[in-house]
Protein backbone atom coordinates (compact mmCIF):
# COMPACT_ATOMS: atom_id res chain seq x y z
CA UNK A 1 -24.50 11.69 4.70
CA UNK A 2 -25.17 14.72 6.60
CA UNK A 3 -21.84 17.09 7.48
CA UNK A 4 -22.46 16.33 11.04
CA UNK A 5 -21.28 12.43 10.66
CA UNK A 6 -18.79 13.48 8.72
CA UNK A 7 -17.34 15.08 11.06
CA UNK A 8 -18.55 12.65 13.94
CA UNK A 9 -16.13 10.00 12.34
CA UNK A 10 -13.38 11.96 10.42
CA UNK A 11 -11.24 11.61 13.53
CA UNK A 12 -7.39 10.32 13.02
CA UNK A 13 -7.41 6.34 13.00
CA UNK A 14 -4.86 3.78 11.99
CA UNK A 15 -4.30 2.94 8.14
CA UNK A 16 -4.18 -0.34 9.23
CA UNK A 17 -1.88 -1.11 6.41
CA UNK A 18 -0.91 -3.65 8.73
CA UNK A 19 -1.85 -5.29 12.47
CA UNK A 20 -1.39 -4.00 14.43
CA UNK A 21 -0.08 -0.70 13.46
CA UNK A 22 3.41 0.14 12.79
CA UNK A 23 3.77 2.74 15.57
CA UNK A 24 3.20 -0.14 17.74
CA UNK A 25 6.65 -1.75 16.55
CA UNK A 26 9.15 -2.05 19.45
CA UNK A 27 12.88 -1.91 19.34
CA UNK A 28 12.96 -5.17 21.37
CA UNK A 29 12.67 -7.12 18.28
CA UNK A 30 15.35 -7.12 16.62
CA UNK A 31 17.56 -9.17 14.06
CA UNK A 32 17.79 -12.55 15.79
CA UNK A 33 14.42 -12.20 15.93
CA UNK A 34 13.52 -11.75 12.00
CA UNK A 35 15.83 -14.92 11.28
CA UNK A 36 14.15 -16.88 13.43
CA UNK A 37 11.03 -15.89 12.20
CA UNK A 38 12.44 -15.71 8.46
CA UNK A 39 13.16 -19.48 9.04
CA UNK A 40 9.89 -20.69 10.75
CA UNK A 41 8.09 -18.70 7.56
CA UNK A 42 8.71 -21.81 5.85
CA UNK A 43 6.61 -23.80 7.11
CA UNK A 44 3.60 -21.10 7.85
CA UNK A 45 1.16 -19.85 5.19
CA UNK A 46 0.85 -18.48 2.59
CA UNK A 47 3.29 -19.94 1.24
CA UNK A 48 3.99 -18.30 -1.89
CA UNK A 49 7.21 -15.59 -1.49
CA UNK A 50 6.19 -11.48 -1.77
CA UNK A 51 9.46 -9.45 -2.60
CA UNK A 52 9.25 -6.05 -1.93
CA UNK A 53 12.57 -3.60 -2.70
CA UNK A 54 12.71 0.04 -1.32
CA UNK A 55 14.55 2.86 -3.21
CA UNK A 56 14.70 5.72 -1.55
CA UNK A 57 16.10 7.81 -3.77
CA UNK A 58 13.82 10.67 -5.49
CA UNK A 59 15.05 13.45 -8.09
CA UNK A 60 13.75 15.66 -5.49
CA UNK A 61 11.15 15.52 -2.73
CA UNK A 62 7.41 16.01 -3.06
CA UNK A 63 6.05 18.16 -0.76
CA UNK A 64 2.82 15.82 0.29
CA UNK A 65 5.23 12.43 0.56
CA UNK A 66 5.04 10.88 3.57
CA UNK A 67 7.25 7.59 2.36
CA UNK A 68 10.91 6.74 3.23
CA UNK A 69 12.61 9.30 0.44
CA UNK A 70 16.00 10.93 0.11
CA UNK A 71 17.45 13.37 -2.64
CA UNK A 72 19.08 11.65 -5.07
CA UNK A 73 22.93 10.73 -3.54
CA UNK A 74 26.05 10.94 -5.49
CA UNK A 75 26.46 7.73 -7.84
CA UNK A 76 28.91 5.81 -5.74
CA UNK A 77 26.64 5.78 -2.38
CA UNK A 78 23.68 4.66 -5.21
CA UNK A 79 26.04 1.83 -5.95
CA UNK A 80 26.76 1.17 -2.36
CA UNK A 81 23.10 0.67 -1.88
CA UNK A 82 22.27 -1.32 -4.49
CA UNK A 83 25.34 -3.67 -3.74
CA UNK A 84 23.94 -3.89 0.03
CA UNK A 85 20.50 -4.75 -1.68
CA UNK A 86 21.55 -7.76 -3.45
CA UNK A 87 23.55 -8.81 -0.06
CA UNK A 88 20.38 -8.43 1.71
CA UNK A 89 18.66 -10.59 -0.58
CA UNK A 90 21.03 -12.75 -1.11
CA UNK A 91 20.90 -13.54 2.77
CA UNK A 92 17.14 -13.77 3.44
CA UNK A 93 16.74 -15.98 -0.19
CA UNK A 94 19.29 -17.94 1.13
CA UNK A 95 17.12 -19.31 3.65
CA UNK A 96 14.00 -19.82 2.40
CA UNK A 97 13.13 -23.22 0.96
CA UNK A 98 13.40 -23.90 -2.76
CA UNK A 99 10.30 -25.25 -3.15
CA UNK A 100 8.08 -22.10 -2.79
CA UNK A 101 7.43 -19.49 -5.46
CA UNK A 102 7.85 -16.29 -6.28
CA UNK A 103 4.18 -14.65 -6.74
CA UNK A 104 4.82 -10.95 -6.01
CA UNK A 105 7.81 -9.09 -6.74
CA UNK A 106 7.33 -4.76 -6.40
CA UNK A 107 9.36 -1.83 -6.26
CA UNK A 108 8.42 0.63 -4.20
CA UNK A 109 10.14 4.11 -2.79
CA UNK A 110 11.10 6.94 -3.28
CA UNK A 111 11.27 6.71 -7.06
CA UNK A 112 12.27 3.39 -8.41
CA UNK A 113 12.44 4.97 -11.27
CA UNK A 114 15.41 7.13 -10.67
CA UNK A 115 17.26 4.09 -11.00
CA UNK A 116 18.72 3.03 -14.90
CA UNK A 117 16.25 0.34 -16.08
CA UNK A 118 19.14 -2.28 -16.56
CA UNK A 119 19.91 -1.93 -12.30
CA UNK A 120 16.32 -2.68 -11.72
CA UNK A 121 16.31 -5.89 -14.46
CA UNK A 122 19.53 -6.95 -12.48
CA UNK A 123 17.48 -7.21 -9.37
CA UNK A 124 14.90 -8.85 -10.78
CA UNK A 125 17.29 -11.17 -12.78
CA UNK A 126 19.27 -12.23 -9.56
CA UNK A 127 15.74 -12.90 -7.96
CA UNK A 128 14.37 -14.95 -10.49
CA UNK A 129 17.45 -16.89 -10.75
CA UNK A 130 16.90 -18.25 -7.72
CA UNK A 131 13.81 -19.47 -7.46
CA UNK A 132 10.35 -20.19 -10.03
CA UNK A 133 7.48 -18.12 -9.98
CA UNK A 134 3.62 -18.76 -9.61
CA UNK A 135 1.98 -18.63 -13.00
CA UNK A 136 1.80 -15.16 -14.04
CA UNK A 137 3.04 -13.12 -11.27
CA UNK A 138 3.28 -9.84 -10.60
CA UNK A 139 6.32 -7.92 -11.24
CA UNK A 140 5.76 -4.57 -10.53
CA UNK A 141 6.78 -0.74 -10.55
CA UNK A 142 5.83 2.40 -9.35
CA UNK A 143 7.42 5.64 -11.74
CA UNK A 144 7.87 9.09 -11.85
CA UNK A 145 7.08 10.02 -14.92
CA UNK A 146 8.32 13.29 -15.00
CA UNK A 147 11.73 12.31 -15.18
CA UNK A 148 11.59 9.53 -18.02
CA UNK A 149 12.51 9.73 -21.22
CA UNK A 150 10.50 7.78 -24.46
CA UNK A 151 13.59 5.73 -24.56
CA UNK A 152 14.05 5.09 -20.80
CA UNK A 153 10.25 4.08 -20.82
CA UNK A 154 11.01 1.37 -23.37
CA UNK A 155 14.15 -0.06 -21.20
CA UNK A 156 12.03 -0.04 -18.19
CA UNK A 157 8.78 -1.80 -20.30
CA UNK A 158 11.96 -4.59 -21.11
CA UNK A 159 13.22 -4.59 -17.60
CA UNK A 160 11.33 -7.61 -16.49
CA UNK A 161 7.84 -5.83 -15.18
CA UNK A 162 4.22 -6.45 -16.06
CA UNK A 163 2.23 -3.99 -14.25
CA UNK A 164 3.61 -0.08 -13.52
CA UNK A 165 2.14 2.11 -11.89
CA UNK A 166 2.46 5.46 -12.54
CA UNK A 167 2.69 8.35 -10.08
CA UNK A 168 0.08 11.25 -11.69
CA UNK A 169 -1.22 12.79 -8.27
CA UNK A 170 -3.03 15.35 -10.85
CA UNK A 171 -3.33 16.43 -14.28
CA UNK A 172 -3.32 20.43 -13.51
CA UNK A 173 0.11 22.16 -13.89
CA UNK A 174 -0.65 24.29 -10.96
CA UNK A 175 -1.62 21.34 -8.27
CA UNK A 176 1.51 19.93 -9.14
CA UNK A 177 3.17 23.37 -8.92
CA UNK A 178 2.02 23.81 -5.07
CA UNK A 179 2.99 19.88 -4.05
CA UNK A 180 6.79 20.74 -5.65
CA UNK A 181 6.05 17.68 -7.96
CA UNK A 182 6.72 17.46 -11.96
CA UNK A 183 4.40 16.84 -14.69
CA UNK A 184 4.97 13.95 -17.33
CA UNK A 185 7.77 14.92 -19.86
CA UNK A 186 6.16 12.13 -22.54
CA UNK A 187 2.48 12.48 -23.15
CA UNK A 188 0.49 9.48 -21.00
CA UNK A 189 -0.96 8.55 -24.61
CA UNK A 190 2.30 7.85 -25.80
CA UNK A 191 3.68 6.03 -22.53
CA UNK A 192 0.06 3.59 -22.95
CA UNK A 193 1.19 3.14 -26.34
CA UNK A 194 4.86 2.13 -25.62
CA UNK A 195 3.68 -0.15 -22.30
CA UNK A 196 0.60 -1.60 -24.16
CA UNK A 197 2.37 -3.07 -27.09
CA UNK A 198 4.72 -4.76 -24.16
CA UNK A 199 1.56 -6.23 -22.39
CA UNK A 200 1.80 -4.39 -19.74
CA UNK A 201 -0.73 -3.77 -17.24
CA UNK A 202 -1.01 -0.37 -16.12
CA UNK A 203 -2.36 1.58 -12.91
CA UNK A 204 -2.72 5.31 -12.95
CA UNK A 205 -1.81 7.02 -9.60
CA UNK A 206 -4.01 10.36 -8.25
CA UNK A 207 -4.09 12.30 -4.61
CA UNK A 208 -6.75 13.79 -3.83
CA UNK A 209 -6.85 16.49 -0.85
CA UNK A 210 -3.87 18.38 -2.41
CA UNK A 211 -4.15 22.52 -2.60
CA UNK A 212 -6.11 23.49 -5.46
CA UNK A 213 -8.20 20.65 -5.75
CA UNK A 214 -12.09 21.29 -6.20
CA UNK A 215 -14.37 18.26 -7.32
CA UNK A 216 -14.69 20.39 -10.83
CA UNK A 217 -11.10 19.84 -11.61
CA UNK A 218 -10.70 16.68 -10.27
CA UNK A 219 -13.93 15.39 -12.81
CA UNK A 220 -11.76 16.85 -15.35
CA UNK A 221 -8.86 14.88 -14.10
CA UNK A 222 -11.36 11.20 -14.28
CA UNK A 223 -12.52 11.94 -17.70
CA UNK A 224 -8.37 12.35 -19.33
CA UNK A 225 -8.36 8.86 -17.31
CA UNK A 226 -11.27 7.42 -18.88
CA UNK A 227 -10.38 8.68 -22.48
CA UNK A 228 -6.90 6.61 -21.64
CA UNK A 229 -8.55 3.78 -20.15
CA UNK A 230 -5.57 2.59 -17.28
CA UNK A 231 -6.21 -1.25 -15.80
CA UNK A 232 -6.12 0.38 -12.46
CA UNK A 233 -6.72 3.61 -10.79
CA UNK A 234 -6.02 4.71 -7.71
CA UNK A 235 -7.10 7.29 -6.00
CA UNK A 236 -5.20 8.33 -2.33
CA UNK A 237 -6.70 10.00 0.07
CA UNK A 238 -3.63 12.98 1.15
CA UNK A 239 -2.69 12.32 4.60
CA UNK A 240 -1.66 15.12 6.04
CA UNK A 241 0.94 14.30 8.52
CA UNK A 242 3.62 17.86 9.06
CA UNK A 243 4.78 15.72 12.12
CA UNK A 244 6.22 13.09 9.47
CA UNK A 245 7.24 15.61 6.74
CA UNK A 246 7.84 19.15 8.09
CA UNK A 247 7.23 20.20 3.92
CA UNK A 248 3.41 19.13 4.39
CA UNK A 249 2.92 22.59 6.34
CA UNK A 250 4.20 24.12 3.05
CA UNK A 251 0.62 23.32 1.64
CA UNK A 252 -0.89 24.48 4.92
CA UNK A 253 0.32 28.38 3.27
CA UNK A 254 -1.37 27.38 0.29
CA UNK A 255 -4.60 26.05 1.53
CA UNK A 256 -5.98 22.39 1.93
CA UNK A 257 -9.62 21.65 0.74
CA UNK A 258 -12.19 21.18 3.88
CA UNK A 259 -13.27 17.90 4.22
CA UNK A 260 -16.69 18.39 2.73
CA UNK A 261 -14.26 19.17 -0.33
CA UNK A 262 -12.70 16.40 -0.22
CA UNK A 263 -15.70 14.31 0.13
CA UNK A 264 -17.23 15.87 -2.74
CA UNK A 265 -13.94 14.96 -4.75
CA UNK A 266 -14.19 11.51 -3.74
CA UNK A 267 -17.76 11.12 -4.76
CA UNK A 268 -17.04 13.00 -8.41
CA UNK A 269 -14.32 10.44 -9.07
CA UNK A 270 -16.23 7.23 -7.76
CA UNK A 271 -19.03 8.42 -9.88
CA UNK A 272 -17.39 9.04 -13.07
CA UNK A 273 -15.08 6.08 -13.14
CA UNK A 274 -18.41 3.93 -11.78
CA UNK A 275 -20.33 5.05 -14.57
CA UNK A 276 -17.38 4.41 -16.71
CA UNK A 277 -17.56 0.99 -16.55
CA UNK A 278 -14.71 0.71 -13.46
CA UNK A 279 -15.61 -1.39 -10.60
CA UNK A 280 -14.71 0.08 -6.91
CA UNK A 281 -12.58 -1.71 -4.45
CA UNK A 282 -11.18 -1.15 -0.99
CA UNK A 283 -11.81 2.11 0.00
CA UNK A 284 -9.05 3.73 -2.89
CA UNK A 285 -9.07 1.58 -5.93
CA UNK A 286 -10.98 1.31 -9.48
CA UNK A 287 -10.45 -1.59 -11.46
CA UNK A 288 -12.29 -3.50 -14.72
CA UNK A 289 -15.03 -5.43 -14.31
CA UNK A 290 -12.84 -8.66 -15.48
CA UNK A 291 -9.64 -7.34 -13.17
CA UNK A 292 -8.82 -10.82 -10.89
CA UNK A 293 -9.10 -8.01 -7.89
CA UNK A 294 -12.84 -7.37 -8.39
CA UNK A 295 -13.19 -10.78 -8.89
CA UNK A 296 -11.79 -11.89 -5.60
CA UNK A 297 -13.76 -8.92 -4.18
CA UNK A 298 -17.14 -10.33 -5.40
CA UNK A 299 -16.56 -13.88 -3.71
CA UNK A 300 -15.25 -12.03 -0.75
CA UNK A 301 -11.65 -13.07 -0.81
CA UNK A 302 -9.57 -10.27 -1.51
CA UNK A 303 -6.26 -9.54 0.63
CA UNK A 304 -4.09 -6.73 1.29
CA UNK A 305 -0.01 -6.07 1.94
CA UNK A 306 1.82 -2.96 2.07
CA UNK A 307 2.34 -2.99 -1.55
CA UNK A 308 -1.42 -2.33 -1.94
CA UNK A 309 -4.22 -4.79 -2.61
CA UNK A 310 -3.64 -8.43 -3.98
CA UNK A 311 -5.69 -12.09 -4.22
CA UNK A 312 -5.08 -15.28 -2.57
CA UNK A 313 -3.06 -16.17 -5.79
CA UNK A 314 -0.61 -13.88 -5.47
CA UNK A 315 -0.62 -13.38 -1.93
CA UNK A 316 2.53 -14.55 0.11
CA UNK A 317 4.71 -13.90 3.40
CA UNK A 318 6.34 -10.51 2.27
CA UNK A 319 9.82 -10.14 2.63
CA UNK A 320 10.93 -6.53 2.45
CA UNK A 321 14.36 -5.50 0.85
CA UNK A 322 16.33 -1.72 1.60
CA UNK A 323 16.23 0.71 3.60
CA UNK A 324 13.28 1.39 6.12
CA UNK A 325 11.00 -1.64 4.06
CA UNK A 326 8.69 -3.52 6.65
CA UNK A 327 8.48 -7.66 6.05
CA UNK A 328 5.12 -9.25 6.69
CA UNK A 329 5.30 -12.51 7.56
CA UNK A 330 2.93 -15.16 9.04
CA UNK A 331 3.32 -14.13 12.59
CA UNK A 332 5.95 -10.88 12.58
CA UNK A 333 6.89 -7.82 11.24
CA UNK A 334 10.34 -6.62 10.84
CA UNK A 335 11.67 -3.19 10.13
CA UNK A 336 14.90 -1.95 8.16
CA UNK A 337 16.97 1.09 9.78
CA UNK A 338 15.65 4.36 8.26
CA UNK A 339 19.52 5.11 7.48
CA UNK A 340 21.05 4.40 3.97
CA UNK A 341 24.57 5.30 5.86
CA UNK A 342 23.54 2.51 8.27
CA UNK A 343 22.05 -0.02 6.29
CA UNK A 344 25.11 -0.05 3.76
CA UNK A 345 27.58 -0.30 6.65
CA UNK A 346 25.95 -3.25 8.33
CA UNK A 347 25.19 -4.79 5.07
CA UNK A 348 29.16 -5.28 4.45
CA UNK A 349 30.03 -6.18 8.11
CA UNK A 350 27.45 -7.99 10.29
CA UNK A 351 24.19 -7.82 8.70
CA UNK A 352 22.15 -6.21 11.61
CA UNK A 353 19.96 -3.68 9.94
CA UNK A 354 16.73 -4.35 11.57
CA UNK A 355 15.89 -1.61 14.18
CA UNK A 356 11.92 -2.53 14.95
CA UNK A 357 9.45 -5.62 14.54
CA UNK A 358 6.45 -6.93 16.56
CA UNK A 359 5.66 -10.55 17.34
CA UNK A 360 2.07 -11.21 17.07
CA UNK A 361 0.36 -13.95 19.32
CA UNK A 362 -2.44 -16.20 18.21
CA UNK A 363 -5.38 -14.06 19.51
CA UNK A 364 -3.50 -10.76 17.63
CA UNK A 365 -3.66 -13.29 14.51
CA UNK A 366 -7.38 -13.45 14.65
CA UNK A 367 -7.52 -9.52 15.06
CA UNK A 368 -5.69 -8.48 12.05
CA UNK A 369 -7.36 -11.40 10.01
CA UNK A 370 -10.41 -9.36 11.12
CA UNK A 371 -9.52 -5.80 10.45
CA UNK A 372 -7.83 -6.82 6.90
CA UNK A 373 -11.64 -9.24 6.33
CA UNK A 374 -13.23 -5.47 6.74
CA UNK A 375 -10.48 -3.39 5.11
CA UNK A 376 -10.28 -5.19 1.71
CA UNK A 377 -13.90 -6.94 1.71
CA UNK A 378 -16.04 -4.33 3.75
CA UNK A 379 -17.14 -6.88 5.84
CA UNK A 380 -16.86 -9.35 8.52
CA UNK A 381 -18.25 -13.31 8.24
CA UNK A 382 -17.97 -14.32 11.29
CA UNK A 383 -17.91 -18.00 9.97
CA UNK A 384 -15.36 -17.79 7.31
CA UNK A 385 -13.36 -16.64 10.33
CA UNK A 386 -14.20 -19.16 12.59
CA UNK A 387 -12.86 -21.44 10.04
CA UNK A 388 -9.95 -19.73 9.54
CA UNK A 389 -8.65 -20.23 13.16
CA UNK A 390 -11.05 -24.05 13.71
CA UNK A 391 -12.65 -21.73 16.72
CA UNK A 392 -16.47 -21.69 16.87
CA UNK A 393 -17.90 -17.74 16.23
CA UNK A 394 -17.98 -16.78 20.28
CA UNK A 395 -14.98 -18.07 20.57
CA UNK A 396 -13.59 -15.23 17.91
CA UNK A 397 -16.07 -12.93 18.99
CA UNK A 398 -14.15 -13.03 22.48
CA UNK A 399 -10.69 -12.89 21.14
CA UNK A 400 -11.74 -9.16 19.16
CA UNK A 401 -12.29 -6.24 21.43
CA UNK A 402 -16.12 -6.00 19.55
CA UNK A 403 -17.11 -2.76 20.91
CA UNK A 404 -21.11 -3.53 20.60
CA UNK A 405 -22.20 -0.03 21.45
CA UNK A 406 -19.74 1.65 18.69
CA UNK A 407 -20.77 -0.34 16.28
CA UNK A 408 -24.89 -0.30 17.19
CA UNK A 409 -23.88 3.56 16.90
CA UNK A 410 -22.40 3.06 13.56
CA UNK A 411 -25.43 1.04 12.03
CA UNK A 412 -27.95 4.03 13.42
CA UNK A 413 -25.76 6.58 11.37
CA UNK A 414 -25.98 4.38 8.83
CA UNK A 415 -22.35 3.09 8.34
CA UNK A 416 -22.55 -0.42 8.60
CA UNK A 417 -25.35 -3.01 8.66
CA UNK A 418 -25.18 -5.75 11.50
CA UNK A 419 -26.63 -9.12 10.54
CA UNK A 420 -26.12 -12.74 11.98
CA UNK A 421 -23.93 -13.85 9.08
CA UNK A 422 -21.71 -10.27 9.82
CA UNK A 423 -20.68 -6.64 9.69
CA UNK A 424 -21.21 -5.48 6.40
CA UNK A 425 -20.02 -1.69 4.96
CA UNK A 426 -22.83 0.16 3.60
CA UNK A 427 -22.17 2.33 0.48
CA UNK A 428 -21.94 5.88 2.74
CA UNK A 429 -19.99 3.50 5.24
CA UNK A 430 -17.16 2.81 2.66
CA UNK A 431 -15.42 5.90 3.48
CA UNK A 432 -15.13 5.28 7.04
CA UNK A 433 -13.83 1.55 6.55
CA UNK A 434 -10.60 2.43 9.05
CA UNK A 435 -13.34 3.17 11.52
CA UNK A 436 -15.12 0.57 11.49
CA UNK A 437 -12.25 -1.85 11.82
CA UNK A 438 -11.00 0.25 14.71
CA UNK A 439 -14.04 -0.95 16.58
CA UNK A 440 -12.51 -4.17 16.39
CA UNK A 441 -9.03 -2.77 17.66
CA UNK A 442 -8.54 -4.36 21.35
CA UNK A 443 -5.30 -1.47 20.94
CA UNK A 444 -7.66 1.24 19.88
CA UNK A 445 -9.04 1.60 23.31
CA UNK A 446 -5.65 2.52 24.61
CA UNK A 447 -4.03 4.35 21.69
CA UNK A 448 -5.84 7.57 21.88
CA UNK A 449 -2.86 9.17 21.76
CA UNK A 450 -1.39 8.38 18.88
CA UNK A 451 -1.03 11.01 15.18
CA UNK A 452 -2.86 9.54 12.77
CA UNK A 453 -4.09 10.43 9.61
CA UNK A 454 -7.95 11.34 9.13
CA UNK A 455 -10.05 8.84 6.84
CA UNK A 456 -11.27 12.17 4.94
């Protein structure tokens, strides 16, 4: 790929973590709204039940984070919250049928791990206690492993969880220096020994974009991670957003890598982990050849929430828990208040703590169904989407804003490949996924001027 397409295409375009957009989120939905749409969930699909659970709280703040995070409070407000938490879920459980099943259950933040182990295997005791689970489902973490002890690693391996994921970014002392993050106080050998005898699954965590960075050290970083031999890595692209975390301009001083850098870093680690024996997925995830993601992504069927990627099996209507977390449900979105001051108050009064949502009609249906098809599969069939919706293939050509010259442009730079059957991803192409799927945005025509973050 020559630098000039690179930088024809690494223009700022949605994540499209979800459809549309969260900056497209309006106040006008509000509380009312998520209950109603909370209640009619149980009768939409999927219907297995996705728990996500936001802690905010973080030792202290990254420099690159972008997320939802706070300094660690003083204990009683961390009590306040967590009491609000099981309030919250107690209210939202409350009203979804018994029948259904629990197939996803993941802490996100922030650093769940700031939390003692035996508060997060409360929360997941006072879940499970209410309803059963799919077979095997996911239970997961993400951790902070410079802050966690041998023996707090063993209470959090008992805590209820089968897959962690833990938050590397990079294996260089000075990377992690510059990004005001801390290195691993137990040696990642010894934390694989302590989860593996538990059966734990485990996903290793890397940024890449951060200062310091060149694809040398970041080969260096791939072959510690091959030597350890994770379930899952994944490797974020740094979005570099100051207007969402002032700190961000802090590694401005320091000195980002170019974006022929970056793609160069990209490259190094989808080559070494490729030739590794790691499969690649998405456009940010390795897994095993005999990982149920790579599985669903060979038949074309894997899906995608805001706790990362996911199959059919554990997919379900995601209902978000804590401050500032975003539930995904058939036909809404719902956000938290940003405030932990806020969300406890309301939590022990009147229960009003969401602040945004969006309602999405039928045709907006058939355009995220779209955008997620290319996002997770790296393609679009028109017929498995025609069957999704029982419309015949013009029909859901019409409803999608299909912008015919963008994408003829895109095939003659060699990004995708345009067949009857589809749009298919080409291996260059893979890169540029959130670009292609913006060609299917009818809102990406109007949006120009929104900050987003660049695919590269």
């Amino acid at each position: 790929m020559t630098t000039e397409i690179i930088e024809k295409y690494n223009i700022p375009v949605p994540r499209y973590t979800s459809y549309p957009p969260a900056n497209f989120f309006t106040e006008s939905f509000n509380q009312a709204d998520y209950i109603q749409a909370v209640d009619d969930s149980n009768t939409n699909q999927p219907q297995h039940i996705s728990i996500y659970i936001h802690i905010p709280f973080c030792k202290h703040l990254c420099h690159y984070c972008g997320c939802n995070s706070y300094p660690m409070m003083k204990q009683e407000v961390v009590d306040n919250y967590l009491l609000a938490l099981k309030q919250e879920l107690k209210f939202i459980l409350n009203r979804l049928h018994k029948s259904r099943k629990v197939s996803q259950i993941h802490y996100g933040g922030g650093s769940p791990s700031a939390l003692p182990a035996a508060r997060l295997k409360e929360l997941n005791d006072f879940i499970l206690a209410r309803f059963n689970t799919i077979e095997n489902p996911e239970i997961a973490i993400e951790c902070h492993p410079g802050y966690i002890t041998r023996e707090q690693w063993i209470e959090i391996a008992e805590a209820g969880f089968n897959r962690i994921s833990i938050g590397i970014q990079d294996l260089h002392q000075d990377v992690l220096d510059a990004v005001h993050r801390k290195s691993s106080i137990v040696p990642l050998t010894e934390i694989f020994t302590i989860l593996r005898e538990r059966n734990i699954a485990i996903n290793l965590d890397f940024i890449y974009g951060l200062p310091l960075q060149t694809p040398e050290r970041f080969e260096e970083n791939m072959k510690q991670v091959l030597a350890l031999q994770p379930d899952r890595v994944v490797t974020f692209s740094y979005a570099h957003v100051p207007w969402v975390n002032p700190n961000m301009k802090k590694l401005e001083e320091i000195g980002l890598p170019e974006q022929e850098t970056k793609k160069t870093i990209f490259e190094t680690i989808s080559n070494i982990l490729t030739q590794g024996g790691y499969e690649p997925i998405g456009i940010d995830h390795f897994v095993k050849a005999d990982d149920e993601l790579y599985l669903a992504y060979k038949d074309k069927k894997l899906h995608r929430n805001f706790q990362g990627y996911c199959t059919k099996r554990t997919t379900g209507q995601v209902y978000a828990f804590g401050v500032s977390a975003i539930s995904q449900l058939a036909d809404a979105y719902a956000q938290n208040t940003k405030s932990i001051e806020e969300y406890i108050e309301h939590m022990q009064s009147d229960f009003d703590i969401v602040r945004k949502g969006y309602k999405l009609s039928i045709d907006q249906q058939i355009v995220r169904d779209a955008i997620m098809m290319l996002m997770c599969n790296e393609c679009l069939i028109w017929s498995d989407l025609a069957q999704t919706f029982n419309l015949s293939i013009d029909d859901i050509r019409c409803k999608l804003f299909y912008a015919e010259a963008i994408l003829n442009e895109m095939a003659a730079d060699g990004l995708i490949t345009l067949t009857d059957e589809g749009i298919h991803a080409t291996e260059e192409g893979r890169i540029f996924t959130r670009n292609i799927a913006a060609a299917f945005d009818p809102l990406w025509k109007d949006n120009g001027e929104q900050r987003y973050s660049k695919p590269i």
